[in-house]
C-alpha atoms as a PDB file:
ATOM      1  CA  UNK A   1     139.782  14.229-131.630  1.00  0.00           C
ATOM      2  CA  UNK A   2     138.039  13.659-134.815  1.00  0.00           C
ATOM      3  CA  UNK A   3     134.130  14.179-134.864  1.00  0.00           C
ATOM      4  CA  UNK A   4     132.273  12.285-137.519  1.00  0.00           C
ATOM      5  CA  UNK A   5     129.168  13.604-139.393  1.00  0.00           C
ATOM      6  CA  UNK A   6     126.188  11.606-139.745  1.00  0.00           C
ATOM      7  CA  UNK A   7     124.790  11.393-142.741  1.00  0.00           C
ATOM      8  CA  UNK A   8     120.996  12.364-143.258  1.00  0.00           C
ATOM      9  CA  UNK A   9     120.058   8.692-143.996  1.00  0.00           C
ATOM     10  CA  UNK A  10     122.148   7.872-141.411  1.00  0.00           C
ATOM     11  CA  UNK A  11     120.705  10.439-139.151  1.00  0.00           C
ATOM     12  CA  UNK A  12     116.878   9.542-140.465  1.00  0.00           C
ATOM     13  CA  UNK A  13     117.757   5.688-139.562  1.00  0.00           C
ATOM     14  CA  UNK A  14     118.654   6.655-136.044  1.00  0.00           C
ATOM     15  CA  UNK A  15     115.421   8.389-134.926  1.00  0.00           C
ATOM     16  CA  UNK A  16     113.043   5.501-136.498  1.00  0.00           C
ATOM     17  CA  UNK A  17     115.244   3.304-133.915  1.00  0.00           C
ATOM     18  CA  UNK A  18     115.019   5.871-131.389  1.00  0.00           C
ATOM     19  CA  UNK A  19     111.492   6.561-131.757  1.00  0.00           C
ATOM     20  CA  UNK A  20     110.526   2.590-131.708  1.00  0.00           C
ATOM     21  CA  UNK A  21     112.602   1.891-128.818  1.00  0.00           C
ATOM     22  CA  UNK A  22     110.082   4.429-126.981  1.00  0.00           C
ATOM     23  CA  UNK A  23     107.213   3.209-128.731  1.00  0.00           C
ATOM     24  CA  UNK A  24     108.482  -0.048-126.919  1.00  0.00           C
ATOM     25  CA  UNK A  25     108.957   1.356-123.980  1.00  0.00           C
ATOM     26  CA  UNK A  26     105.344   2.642-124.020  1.00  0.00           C
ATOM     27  CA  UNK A  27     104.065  -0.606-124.725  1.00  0.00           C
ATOM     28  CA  UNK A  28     105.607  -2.818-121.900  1.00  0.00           C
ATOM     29  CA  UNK A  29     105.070  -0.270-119.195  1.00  0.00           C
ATOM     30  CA  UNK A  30     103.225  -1.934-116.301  1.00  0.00           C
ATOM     31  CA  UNK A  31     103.078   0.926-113.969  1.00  0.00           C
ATOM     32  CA  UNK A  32     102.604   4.798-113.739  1.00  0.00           C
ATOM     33  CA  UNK A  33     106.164   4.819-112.321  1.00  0.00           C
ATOM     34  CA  UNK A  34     107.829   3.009-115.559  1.00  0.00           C
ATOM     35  CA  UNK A  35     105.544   5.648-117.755  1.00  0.00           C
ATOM     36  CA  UNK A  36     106.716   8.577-115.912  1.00  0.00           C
ATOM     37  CA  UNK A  37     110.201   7.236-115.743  1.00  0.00           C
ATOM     38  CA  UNK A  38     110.544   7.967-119.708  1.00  0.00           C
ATOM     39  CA  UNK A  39     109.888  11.900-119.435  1.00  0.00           C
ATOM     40  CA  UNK A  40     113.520  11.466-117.360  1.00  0.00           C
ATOM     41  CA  UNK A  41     114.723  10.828-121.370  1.00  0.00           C
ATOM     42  CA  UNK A  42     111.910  11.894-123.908  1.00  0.00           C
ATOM     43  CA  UNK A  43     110.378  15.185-124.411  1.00  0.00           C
ATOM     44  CA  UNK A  44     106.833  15.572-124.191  1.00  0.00           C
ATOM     45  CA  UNK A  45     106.411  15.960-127.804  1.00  0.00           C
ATOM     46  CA  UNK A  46     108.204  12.639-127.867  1.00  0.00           C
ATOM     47  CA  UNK A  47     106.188  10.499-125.913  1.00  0.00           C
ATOM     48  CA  UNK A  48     103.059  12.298-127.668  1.00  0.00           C
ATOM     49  CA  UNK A  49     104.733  11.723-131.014  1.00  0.00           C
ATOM     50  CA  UNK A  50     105.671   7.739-130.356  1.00  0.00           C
ATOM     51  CA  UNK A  51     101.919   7.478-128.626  1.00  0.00           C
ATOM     52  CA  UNK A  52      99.935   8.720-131.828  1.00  0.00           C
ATOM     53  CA  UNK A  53     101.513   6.659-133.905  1.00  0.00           C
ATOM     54  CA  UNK A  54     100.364   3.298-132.039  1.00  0.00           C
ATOM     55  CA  UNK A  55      97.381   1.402-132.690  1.00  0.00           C
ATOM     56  CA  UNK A  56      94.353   2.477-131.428  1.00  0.00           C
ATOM     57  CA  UNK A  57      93.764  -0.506-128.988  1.00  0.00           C
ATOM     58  CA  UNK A  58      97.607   0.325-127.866  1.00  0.00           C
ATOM     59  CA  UNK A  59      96.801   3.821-127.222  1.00  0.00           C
ATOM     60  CA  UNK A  60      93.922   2.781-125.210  1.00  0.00           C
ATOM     61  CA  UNK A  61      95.802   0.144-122.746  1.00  0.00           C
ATOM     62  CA  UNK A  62      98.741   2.899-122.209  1.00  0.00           C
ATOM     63  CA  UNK A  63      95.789   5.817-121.523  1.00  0.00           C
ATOM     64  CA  UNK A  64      93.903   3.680-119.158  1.00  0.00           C
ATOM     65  CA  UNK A  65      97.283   2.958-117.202  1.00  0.00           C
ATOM     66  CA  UNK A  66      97.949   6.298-117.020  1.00  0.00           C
ATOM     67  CA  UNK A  67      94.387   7.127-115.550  1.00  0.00           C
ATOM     68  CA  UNK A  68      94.097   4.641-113.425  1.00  0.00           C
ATOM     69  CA  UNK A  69      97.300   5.511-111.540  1.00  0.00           C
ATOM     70  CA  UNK A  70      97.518   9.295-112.350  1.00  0.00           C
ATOM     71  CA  UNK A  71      98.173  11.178-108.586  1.00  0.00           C
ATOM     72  CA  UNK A  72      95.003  13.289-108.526  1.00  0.00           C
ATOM     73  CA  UNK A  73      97.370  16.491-108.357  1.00  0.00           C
ATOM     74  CA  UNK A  74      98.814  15.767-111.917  1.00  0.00           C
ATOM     75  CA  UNK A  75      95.221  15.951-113.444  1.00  0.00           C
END
């Protein structure tokens, strides 16, 4: 079996992608269950990584989804 190194470019190129496929993921969630359906695949720091770096108005609409909808026990 022969295992194949990434290079760091390579490796760089492949967590932009990653990290934009969750920021899409973020932004096209419609529900508290699709939002906490991503901490089945992302890390905390993750999500809290991919959520900085959106726009402020983008932030707000995937905050206020998540309070809106947030089970009182999880606060």
């Amino acid at each position: 079996m022969a295992i194949e190194l990434l290079s760091s470019e390579q490796t760089l190129n492949f967590d932009l992608i990653e990290h934009q496929l969750l920021q899409s993921a973020l932004l096209q969630a419609e529900t508290l269950g699709e939002l906490t359906a991503l901490i089945v695949n992302y890390t905390h720091w993750e999500i809290m990584q991919a959520f900085e770096r959106l726009p402020s108005p983008q932030q707000q609409r995937v905050q206020e989804l998540w309070e809106v909808n947030i089970p009182q026990r999880w606060q």
